[in-house]
C-alpha atoms as a PDB file:
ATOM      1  CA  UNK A   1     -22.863  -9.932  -5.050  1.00  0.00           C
ATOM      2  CA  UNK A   2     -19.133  -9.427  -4.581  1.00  0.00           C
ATOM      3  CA  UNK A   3     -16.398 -12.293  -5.673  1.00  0.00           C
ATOM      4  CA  UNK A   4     -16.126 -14.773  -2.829  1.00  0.00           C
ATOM      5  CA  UNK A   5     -13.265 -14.254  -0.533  1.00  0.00           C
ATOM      6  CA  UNK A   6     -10.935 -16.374   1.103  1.00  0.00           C
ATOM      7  CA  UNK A   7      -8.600 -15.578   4.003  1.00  0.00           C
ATOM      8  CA  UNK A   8      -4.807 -15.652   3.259  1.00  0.00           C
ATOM      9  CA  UNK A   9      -2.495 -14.767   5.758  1.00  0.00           C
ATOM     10  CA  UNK A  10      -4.911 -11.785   6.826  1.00  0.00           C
ATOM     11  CA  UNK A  11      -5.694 -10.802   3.618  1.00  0.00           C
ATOM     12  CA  UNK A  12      -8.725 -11.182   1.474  1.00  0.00           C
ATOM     13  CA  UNK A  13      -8.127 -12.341  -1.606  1.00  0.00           C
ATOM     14  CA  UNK A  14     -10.927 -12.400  -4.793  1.00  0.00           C
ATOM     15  CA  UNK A  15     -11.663 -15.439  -6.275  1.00  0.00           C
ATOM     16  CA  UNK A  16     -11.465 -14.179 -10.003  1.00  0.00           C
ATOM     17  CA  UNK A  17     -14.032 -17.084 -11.445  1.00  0.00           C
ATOM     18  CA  UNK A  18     -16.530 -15.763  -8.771  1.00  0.00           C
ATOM     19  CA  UNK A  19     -20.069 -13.705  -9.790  1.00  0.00           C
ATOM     20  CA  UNK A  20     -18.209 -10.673 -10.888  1.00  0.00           C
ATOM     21  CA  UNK A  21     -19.313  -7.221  -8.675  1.00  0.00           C
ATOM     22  CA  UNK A  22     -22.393  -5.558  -7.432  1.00  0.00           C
ATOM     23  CA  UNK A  23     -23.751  -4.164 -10.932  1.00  0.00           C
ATOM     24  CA  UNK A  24     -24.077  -7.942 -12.117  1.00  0.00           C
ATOM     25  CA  UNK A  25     -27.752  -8.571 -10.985  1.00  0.00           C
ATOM     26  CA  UNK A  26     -28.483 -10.549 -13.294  1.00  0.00           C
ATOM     27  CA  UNK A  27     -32.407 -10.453 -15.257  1.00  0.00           C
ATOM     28  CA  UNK A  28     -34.485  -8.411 -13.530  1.00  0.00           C
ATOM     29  CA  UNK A  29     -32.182  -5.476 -14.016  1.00  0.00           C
ATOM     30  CA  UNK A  30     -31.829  -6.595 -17.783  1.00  0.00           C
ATOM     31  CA  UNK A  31     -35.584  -6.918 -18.296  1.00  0.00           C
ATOM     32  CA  UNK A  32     -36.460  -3.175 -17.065  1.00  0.00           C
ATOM     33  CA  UNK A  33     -33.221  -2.372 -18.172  1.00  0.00           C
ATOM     34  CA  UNK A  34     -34.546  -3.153 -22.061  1.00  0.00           C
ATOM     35  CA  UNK A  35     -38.254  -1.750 -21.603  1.00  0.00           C
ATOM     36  CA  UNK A  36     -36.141   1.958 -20.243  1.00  0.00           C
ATOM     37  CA  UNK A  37     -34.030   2.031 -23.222  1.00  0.00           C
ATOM     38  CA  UNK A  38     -36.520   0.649 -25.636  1.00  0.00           C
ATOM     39  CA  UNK A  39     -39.097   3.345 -24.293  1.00  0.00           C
ATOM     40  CA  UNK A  40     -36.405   6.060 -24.331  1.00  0.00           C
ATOM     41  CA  UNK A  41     -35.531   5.593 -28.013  1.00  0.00           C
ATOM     42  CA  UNK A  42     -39.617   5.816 -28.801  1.00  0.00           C
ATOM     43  CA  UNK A  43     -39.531   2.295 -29.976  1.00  0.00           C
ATOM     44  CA  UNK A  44     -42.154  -0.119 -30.022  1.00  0.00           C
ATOM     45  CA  UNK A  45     -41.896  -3.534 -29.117  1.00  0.00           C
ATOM     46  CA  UNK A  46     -41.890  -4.604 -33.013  1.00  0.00           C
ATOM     47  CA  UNK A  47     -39.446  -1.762 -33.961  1.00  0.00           C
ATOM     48  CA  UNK A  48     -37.168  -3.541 -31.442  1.00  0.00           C
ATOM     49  CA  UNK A  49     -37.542  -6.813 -32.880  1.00  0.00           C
ATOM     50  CA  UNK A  50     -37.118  -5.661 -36.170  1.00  0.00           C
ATOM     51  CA  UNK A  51     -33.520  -4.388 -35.066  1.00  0.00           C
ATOM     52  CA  UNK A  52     -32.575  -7.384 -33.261  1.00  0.00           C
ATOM     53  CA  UNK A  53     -33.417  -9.434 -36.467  1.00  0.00           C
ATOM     54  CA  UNK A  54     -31.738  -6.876 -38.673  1.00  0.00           C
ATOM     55  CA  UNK A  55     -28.515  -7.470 -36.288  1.00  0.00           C
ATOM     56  CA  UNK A  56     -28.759 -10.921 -36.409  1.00  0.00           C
ATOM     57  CA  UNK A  57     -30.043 -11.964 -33.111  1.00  0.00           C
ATOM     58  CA  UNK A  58     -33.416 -13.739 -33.684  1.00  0.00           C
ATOM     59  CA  UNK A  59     -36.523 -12.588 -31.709  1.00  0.00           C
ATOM     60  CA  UNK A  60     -40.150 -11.932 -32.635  1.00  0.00           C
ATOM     61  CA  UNK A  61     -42.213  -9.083 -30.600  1.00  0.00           C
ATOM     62  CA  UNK A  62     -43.745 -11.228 -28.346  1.00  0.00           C
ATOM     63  CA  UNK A  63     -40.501 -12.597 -27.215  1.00  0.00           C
ATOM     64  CA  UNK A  64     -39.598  -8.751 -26.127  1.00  0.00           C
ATOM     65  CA  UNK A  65     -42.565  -8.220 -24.646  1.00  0.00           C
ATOM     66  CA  UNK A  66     -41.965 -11.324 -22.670  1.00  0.00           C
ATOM     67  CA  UNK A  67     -38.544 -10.301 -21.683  1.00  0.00           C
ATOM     68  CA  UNK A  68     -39.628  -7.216 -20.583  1.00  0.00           C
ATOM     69  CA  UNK A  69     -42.315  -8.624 -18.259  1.00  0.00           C
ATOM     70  CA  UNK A  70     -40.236 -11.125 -16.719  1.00  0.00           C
ATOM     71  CA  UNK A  71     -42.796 -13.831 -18.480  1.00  0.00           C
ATOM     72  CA  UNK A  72     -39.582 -15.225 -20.240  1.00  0.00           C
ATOM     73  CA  UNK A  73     -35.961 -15.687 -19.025  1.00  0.00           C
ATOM     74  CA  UNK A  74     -32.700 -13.964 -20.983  1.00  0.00           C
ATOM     75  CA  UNK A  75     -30.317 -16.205 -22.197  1.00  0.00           C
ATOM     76  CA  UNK A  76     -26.441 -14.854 -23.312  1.00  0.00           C
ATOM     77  CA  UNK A  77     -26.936 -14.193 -26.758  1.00  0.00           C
ATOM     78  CA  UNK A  78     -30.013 -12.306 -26.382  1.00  0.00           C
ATOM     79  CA  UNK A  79     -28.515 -10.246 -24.162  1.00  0.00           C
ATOM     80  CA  UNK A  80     -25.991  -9.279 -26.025  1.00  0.00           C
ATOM     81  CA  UNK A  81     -27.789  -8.540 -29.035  1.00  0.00           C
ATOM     82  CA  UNK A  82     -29.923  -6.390 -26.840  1.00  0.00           C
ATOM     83  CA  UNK A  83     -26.536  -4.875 -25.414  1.00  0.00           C
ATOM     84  CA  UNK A  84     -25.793  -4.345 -29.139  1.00  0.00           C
ATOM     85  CA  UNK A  85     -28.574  -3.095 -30.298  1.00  0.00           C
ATOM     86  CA  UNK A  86     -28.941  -0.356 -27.573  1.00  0.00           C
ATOM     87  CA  UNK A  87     -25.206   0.753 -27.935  1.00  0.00           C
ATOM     88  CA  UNK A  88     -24.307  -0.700 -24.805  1.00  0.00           C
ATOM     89  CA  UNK A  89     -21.866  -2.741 -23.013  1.00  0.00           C
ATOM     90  CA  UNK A  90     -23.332  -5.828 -21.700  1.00  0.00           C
ATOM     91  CA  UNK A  91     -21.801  -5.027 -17.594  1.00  0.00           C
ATOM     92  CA  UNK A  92     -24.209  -2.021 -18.256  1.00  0.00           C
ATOM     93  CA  UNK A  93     -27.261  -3.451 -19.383  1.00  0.00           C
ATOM     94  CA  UNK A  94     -27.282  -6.026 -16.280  1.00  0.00           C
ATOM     95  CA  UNK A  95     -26.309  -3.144 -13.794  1.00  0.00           C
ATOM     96  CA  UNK A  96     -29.311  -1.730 -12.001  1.00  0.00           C
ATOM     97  CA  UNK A  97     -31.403   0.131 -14.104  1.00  0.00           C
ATOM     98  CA  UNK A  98     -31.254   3.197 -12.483  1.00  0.00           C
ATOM     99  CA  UNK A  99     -27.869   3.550 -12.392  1.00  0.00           C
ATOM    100  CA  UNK A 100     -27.389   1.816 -15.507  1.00  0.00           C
ATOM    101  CA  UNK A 101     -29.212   5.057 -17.372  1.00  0.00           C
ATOM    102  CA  UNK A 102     -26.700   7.208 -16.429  1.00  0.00           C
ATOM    103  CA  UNK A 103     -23.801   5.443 -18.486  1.00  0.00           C
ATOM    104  CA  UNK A 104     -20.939   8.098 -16.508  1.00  0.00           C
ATOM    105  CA  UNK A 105     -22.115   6.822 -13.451  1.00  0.00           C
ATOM    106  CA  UNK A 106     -21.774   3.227 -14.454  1.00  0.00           C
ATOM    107  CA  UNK A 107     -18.258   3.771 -16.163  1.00  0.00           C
ATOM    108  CA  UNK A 108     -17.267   5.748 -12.531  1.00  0.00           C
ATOM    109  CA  UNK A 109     -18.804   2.900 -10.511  1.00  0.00           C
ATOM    110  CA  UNK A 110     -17.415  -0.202 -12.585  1.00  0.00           C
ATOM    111  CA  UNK A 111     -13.760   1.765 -12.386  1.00  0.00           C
ATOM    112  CA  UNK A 112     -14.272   1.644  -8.605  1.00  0.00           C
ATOM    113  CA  UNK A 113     -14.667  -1.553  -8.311  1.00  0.00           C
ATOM    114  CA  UNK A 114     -12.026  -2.874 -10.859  1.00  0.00           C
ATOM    115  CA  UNK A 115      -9.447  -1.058  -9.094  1.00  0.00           C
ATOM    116  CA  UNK A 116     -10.620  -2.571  -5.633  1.00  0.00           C
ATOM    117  CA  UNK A 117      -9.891  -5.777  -7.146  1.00  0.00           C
ATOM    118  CA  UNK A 118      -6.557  -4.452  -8.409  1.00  0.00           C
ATOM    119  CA  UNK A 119      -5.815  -3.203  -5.265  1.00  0.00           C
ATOM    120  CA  UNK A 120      -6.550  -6.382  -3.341  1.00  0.00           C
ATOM    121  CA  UNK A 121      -4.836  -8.676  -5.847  1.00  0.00           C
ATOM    122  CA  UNK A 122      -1.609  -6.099  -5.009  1.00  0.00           C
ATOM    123  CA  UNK A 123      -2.332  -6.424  -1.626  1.00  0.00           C
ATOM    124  CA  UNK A 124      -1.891 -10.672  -2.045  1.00  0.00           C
ATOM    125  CA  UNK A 125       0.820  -9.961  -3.792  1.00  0.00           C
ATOM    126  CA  UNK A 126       2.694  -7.833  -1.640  1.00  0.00           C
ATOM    127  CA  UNK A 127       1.947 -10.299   1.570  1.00  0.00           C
ATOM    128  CA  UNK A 128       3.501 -12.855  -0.268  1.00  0.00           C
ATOM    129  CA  UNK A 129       6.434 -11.482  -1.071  1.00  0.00           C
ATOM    130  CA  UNK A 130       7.061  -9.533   2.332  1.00  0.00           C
ATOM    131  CA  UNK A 131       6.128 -13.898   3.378  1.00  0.00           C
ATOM    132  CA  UNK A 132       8.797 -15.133   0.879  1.00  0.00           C
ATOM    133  CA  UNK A 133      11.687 -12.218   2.228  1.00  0.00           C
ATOM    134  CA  UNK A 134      10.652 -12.988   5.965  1.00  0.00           C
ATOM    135  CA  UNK A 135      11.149 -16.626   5.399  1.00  0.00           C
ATOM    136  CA  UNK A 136      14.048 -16.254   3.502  1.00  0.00           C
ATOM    137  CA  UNK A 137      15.727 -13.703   6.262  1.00  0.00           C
ATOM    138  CA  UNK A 138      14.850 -16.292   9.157  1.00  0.00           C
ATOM    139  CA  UNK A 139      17.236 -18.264   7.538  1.00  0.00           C
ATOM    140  CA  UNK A 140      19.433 -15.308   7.089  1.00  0.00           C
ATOM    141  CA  UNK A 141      19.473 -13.554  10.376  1.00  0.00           C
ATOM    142  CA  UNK A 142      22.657 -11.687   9.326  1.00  0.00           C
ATOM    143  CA  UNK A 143      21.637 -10.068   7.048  1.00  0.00           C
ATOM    144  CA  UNK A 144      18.127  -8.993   8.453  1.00  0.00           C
ATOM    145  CA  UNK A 145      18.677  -5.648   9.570  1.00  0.00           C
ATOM    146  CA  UNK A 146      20.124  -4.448   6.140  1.00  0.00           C
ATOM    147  CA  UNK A 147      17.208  -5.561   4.242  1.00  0.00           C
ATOM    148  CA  UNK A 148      14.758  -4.384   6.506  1.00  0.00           C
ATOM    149  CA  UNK A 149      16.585  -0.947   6.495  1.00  0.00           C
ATOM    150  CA  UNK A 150      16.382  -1.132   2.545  1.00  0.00           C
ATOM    151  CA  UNK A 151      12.983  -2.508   2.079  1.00  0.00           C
ATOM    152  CA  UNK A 152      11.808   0.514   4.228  1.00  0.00           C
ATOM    153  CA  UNK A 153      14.005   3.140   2.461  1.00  0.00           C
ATOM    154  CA  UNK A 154      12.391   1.733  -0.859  1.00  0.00           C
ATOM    155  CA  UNK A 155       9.014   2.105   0.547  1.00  0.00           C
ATOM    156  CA  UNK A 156       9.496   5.382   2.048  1.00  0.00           C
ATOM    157  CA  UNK A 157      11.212   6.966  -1.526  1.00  0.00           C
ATOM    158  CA  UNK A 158       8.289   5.047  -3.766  1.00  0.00           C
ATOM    159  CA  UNK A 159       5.127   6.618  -1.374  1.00  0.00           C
ATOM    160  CA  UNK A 160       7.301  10.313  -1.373  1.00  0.00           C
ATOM    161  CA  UNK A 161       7.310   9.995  -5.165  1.00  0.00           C
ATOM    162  CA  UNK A 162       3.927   8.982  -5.434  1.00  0.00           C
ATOM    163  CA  UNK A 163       2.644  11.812  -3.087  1.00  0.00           C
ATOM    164  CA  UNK A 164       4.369  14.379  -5.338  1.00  0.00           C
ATOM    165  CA  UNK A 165       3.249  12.751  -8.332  1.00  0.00           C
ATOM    166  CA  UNK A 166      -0.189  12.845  -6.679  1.00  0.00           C
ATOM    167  CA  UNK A 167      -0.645  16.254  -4.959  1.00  0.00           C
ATOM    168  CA  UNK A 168       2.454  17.863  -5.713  1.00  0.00           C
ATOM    169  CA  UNK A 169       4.996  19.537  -3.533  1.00  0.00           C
ATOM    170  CA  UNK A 170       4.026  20.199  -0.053  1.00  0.00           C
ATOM    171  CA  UNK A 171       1.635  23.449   1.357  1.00  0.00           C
ATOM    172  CA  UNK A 172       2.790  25.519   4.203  1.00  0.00           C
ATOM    173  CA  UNK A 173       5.951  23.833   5.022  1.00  0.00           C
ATOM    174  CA  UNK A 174       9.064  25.233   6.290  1.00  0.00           C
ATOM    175  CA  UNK A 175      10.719  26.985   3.858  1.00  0.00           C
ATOM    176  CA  UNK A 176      13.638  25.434   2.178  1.00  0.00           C
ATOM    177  CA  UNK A 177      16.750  27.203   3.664  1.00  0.00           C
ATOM    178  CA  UNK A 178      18.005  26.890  -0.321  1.00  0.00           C
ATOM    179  CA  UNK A 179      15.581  28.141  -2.115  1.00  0.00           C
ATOM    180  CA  UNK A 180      15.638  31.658  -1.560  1.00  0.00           C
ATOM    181  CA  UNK A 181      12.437  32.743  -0.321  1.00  0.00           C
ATOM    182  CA  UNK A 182      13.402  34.174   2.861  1.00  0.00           C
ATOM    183  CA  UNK A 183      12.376  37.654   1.265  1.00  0.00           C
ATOM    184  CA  UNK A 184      15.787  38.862  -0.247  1.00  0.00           C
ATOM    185  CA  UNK A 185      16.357  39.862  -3.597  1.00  0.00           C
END
């Protein structure tokens, strides 16, 4: 489940001490999550053990085999014993297992969603200033049409640079009068 969200001025906003993203499903996905990578590595459910023991994280067999059948519940530092065990970081051993497997996909997915959260705490952000500037040029009606003239101007040069950085120079345009590709020599 996604952070909770609260309406600001027409803007979600992420409550940061929410349940963090989709992927964190919590243990279900864990417990076939651990039987998948324990099976995949050819290991038995004592071999396991034995490397959660070795690692310092205290569990017998039957304690795995529990796990893994959803006859026992997960706490933290069993998880992330198993998460160390396996190589993994813990966001990826509670993701869903399927996706979870294919670590790429879970790196690709968990950037997705951490920039949505960037991009929404920007978009907060940028509400409340354009709020602060809009209250402060209500008492300043003078001087409104200047700084709306520069705020645009600012926004206008920081998306053109960001569109070349981006894509680079436009395709197909006209061509530049100054550049001398009208064919001479």
């Amino acid at each position: 489940m996604a952070g909770a969200c609260y309406a600001w001025k027409e803007v979600a906003v992420v409550d940061d001490d929410a349940p963090q993203g989709v992927l964190l499903s919590g243990e279900e996905n864990v417990a076939v999550r651990i039987k998948l990578e324990r099976e995949a590595r050819g290991w038995s459910t004592n071999a396991l053990s034995d490397r959660l023991n070795e690692a310092g994280f205290e569990m017998n067999p039957s304690g795995v085999w529990r796990i893994e059948n959803r006859k026992r519940r997960i706490n933290l530092d069993e998880a992330i014993g198993f998460a160390e065990v396996f190589g993994l970081d813990l966001r990826n051993l509670v993701g869903p297992p399927k996706l979870a497997a294919k670590a790429r996909a879970m790196e690709l997915i968990n950037a997705v969603v951490d920039t949505f959260r960037e991009t929404q705490r920007a978009n907060a952000d940028h509400t409340r200033a354009r709020d602060a500037l809009d209250a402060y040029l209500t008492e300043h009606p003078e001087i409104r049409e200047e700084a709306d003239v520069a705020v645009s101007h600012a926004i206008a040069e920081a998306s053109a640079t960001h569109l070349m950085e981006t894509y680079g120079p436009p395709q197909g345009g006209p061509p530049d009068a100054g550049s001398g590709s009208s064919g001479e020599a």
